[in-house]
N, C-alpha and C. Protein backbone atom coordinates (compact mmCIF):
# COMPACT_ATOMS: atom_id res chain seq x y z
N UNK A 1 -31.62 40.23 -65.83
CA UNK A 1 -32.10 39.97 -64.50
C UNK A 1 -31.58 38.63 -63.98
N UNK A 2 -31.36 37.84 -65.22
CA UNK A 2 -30.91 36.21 -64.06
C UNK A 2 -29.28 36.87 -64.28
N UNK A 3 -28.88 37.32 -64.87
CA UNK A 3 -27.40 37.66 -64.68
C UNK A 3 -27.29 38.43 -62.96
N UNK A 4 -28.39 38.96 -62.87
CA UNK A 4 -28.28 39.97 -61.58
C UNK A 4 -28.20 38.82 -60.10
N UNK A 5 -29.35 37.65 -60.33
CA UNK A 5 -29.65 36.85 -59.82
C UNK A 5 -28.81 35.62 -59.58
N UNK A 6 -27.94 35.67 -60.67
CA UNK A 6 -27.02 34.67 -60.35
C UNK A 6 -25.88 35.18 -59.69
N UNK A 7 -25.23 36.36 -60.04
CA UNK A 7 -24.03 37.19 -59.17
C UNK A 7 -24.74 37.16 -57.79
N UNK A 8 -26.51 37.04 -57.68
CA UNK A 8 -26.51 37.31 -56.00
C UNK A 8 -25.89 35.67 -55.51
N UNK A 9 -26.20 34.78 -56.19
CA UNK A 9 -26.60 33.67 -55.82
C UNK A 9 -24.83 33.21 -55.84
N UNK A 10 -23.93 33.63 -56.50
CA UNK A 10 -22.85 33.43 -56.37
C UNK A 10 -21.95 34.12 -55.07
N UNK A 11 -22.51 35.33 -54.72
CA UNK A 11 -22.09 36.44 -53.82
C UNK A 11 -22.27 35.78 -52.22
N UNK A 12 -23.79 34.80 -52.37
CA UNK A 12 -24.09 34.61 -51.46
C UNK A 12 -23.40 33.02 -50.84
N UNK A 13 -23.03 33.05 -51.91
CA UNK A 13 -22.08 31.47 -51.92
C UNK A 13 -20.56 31.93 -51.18
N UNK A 14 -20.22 32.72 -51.93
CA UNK A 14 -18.20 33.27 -51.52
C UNK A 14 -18.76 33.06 -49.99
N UNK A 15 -19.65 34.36 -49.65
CA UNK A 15 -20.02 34.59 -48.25
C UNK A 15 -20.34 33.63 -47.36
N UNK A 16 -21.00 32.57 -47.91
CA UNK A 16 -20.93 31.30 -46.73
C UNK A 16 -19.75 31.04 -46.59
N UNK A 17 -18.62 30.86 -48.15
CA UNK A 17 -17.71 29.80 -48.25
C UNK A 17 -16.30 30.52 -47.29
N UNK A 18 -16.35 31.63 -47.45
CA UNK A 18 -15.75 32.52 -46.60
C UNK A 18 -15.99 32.50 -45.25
N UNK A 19 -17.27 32.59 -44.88
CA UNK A 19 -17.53 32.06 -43.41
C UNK A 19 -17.14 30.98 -43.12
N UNK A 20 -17.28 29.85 -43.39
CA UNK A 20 -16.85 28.25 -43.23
C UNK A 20 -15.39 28.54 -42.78
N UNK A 21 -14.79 29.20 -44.51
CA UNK A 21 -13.67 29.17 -44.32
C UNK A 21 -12.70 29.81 -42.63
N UNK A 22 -13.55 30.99 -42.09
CA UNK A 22 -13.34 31.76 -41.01
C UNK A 22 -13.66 30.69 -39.91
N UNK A 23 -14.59 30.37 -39.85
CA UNK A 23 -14.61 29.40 -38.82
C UNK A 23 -13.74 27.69 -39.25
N UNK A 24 -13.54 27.23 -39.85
CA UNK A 24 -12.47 26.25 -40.35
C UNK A 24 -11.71 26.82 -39.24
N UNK A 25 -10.68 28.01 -40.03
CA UNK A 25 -9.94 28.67 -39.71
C UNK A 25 -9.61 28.56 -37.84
N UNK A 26 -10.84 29.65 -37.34
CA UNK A 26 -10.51 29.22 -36.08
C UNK A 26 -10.19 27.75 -35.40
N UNK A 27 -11.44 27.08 -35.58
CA UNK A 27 -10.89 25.77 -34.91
C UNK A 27 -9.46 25.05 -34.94
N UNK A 28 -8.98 25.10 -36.39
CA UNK A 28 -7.75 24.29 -36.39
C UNK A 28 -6.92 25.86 -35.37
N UNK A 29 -7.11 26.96 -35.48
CA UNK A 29 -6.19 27.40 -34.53
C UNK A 29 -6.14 26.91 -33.42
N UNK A 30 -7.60 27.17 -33.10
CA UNK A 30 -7.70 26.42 -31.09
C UNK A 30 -6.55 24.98 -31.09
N UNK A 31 -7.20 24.38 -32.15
CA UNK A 31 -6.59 22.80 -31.88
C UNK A 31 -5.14 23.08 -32.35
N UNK A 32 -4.41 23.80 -32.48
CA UNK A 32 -2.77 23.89 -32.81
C UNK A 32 -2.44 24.79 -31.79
N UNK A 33 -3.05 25.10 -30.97
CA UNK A 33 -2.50 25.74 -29.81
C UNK A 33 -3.11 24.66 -28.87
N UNK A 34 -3.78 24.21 -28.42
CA UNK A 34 -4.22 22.66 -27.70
C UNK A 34 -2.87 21.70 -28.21
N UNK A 35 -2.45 21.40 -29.63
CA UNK A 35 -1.74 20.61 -29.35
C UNK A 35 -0.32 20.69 -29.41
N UNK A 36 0.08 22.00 -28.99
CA UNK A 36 1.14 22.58 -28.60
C UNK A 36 1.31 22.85 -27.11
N UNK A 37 0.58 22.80 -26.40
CA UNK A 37 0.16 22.84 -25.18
C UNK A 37 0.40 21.39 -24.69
N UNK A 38 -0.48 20.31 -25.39
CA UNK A 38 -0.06 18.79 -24.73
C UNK A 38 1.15 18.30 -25.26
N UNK A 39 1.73 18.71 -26.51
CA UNK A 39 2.79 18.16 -26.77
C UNK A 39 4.33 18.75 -25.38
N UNK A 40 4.17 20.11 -24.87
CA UNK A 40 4.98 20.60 -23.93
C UNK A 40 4.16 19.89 -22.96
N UNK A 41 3.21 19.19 -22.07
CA UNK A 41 3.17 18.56 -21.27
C UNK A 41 3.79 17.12 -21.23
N UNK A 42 3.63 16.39 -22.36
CA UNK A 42 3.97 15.25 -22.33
C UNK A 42 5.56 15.15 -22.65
N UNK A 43 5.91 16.20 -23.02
CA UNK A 43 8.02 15.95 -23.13
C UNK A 43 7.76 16.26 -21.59
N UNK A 44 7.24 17.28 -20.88
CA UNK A 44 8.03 17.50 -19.40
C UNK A 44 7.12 16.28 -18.44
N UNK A 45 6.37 15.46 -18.93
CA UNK A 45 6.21 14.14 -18.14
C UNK A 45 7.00 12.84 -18.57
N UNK A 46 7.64 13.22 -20.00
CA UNK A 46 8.31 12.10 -20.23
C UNK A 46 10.07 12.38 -19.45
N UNK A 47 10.37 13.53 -19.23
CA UNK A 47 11.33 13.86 -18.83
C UNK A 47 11.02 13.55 -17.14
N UNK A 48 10.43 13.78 -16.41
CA UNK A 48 10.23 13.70 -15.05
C UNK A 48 10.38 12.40 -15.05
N UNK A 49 9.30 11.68 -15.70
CA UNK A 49 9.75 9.67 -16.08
C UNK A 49 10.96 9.35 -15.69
N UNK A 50 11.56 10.01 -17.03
CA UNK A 50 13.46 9.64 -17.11
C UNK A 50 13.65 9.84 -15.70
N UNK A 51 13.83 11.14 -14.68
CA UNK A 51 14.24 11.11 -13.84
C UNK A 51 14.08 9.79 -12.89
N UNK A 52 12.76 9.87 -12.64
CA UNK A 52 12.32 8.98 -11.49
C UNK A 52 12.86 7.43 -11.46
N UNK A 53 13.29 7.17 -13.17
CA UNK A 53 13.17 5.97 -13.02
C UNK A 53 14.76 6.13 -12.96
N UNK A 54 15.19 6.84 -13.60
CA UNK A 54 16.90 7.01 -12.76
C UNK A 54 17.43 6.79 -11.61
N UNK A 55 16.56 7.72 -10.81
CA UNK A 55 16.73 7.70 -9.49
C UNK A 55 16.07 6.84 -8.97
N UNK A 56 14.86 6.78 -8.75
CA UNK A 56 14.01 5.82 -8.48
C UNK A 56 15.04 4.21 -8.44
N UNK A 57 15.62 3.52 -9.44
CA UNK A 57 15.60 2.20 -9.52
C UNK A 57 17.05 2.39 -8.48
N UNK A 58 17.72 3.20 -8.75
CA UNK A 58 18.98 3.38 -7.98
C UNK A 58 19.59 3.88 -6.78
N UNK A 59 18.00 4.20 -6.22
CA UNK A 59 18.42 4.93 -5.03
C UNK A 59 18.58 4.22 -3.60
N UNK A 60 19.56 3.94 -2.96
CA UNK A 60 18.97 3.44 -1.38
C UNK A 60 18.14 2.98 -1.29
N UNK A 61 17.19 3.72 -1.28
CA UNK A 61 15.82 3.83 -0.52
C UNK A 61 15.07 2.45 -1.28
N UNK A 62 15.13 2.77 -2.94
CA UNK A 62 14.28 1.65 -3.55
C UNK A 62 15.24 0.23 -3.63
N UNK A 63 16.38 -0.19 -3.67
CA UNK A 63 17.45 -0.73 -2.69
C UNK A 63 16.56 -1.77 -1.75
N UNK A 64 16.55 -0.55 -0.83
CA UNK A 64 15.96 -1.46 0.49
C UNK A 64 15.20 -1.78 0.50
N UNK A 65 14.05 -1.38 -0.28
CA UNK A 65 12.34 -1.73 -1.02
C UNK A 65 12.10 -3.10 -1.44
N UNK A 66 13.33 -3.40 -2.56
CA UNK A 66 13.46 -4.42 -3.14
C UNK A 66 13.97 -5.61 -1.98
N UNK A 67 14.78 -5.15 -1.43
CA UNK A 67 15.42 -6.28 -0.45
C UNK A 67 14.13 -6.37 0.36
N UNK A 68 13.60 -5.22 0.99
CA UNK A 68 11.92 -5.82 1.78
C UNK A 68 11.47 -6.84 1.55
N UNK A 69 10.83 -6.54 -0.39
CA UNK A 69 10.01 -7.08 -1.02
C UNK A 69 10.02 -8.84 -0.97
N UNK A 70 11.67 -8.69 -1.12
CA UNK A 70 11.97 -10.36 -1.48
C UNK A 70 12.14 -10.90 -0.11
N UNK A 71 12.54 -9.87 1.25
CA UNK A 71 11.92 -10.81 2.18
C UNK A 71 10.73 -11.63 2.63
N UNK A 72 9.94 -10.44 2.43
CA UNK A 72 8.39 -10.43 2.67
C UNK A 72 8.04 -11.69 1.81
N UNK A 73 8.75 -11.39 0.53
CA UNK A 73 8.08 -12.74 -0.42
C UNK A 73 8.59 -14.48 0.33
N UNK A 74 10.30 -14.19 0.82
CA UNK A 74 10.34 -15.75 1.51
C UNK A 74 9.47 -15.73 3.01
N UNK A 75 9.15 -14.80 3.54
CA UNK A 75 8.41 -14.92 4.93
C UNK A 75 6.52 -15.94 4.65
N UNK A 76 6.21 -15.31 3.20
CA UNK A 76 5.12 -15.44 2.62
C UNK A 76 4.95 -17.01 2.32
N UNK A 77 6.27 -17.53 1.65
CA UNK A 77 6.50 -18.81 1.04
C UNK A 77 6.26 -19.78 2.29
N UNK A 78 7.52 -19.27 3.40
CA UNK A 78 7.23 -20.14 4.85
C UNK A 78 5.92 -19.89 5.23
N UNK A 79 5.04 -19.01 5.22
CA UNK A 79 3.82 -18.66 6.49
C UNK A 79 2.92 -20.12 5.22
N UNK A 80 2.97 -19.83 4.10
CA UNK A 80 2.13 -20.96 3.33
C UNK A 80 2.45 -22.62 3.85
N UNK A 81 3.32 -22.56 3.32
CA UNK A 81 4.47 -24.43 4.13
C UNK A 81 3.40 -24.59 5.03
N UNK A 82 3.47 -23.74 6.43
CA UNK A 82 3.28 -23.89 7.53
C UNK A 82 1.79 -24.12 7.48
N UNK A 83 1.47 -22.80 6.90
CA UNK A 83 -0.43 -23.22 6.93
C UNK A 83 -0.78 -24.21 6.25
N UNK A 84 -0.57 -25.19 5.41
CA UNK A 84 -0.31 -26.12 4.82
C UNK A 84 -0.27 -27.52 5.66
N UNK A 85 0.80 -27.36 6.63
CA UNK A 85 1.17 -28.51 7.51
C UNK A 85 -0.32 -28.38 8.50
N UNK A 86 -0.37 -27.31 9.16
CA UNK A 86 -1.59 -26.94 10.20
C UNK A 86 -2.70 -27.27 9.47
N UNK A 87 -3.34 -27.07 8.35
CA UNK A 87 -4.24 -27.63 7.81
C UNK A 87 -4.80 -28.40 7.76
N UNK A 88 -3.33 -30.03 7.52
CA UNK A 88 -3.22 -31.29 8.02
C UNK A 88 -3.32 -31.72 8.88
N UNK A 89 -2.64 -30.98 9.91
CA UNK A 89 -2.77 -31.66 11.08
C UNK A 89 -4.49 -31.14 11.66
N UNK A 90 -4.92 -30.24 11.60
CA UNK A 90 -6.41 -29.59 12.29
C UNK A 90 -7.11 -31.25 11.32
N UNK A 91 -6.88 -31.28 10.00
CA UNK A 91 -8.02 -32.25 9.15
C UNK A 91 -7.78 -33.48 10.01
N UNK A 92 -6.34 -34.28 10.28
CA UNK A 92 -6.06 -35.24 10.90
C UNK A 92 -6.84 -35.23 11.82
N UNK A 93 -6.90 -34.22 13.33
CA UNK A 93 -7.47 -34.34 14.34
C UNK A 93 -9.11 -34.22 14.20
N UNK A 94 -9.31 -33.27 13.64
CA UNK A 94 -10.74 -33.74 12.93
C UNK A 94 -11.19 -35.46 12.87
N UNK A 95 -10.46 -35.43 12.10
CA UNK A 95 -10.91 -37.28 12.12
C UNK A 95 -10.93 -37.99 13.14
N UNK A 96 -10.02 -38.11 13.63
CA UNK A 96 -9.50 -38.18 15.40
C UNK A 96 -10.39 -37.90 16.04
N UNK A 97 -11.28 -37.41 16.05
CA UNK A 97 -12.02 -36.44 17.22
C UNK A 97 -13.70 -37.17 16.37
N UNK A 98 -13.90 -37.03 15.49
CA UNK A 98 -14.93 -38.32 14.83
C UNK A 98 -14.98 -39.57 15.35
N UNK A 99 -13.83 -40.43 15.06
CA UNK A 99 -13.42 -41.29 15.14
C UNK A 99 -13.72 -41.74 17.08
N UNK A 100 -12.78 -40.96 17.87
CA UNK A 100 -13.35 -41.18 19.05
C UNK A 100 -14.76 -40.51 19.09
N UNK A 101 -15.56 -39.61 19.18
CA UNK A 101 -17.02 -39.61 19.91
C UNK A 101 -17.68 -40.48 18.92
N UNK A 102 -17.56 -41.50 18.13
CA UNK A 102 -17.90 -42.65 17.78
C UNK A 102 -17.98 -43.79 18.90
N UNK A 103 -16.63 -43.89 19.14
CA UNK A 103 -16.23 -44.98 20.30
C UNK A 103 -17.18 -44.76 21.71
N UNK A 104 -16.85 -43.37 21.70
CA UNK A 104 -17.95 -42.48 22.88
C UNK A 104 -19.17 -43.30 23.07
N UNK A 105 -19.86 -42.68 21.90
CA UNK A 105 -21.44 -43.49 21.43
C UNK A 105 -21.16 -44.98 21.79
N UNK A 106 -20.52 -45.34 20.97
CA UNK A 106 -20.85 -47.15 20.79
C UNK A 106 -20.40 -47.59 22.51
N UNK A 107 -19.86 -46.94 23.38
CA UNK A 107 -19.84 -47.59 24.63
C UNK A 107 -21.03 -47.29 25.61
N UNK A 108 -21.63 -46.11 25.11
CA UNK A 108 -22.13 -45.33 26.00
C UNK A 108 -23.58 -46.26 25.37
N UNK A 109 -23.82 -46.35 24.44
CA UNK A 109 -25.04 -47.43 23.70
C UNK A 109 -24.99 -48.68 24.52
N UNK A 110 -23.45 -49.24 24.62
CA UNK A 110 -23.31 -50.62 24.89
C UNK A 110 -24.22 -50.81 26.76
N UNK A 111 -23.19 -50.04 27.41
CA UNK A 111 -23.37 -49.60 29.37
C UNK A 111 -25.06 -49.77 29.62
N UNK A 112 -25.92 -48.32 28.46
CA UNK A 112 -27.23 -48.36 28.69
C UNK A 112 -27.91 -50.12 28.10
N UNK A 113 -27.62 -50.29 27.32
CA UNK A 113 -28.14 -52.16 26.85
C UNK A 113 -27.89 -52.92 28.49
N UNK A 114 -26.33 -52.64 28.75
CA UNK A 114 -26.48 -53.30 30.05
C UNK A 114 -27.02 -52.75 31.18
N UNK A 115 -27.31 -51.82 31.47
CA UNK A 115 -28.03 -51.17 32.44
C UNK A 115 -29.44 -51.96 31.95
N UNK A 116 -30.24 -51.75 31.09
CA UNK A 116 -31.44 -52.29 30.58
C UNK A 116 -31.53 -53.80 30.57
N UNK A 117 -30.49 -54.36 30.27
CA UNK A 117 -31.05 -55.89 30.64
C UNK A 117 -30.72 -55.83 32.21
N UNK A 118 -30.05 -55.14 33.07
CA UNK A 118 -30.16 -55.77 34.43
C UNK A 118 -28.97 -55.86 35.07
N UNK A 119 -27.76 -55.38 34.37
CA UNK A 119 -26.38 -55.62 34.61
C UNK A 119 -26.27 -54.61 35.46
């Protein structure tokens, strides 16, 4: 009887280990057809790459992109200079503009003293 009991107990073992094994089985299929699938996506994106940057760096078009670019970049350099100088000069007049409604005050203080004593 444990001879009977152990063939179940072994029978019932294959049968999991067999199942596992069946499902093992599937998954690595899914995933070897998944990564046969991304491996043909990523050669035909690495190939489109190649193109673009073929064409892309050499074409006219990106050419004139580049020549834009480096205008835009000296237009950028001058518009700074300039805002730079204007900066100075707005801070200068600032002061300037302190500086006189100071003078403003101190005369306009002085006139009323003389108005008040009688002048």
């Amino acid at each position: 009887m444990t001879e009977d009991r152990g063939e179940l107990d072994l029978t019932r073992r294959i049968e999991e280990l067999e199942n596992s094994l069946s499902i093992a089985l599937e998954v690595n299929d899914t995933y070897q057809r998944e990564n046969v699938k991304l491996k043909k996506r990523a050669q035909e994106a690495e190939g489109e790459l190649t193109i673009v940057k073929g064409i892309g760096n050499t074409s006219p078009e990106m050419k004139a992109l580049q020549a834009r670019v480096k205008e835009l970049g000296e237009i950028n350099k001058l518009h700074q200079e300039l805002n730079g100088k204007l900066q100075t000069s707005v801070t200068e007049l600032e002061g300037d503009n302190k500086r006189l409604s100071c003078q403003i005050d101190d005369k306009n203080n002085f006139l009323n003293k003389m108005r008040e004593s009688g002048m």
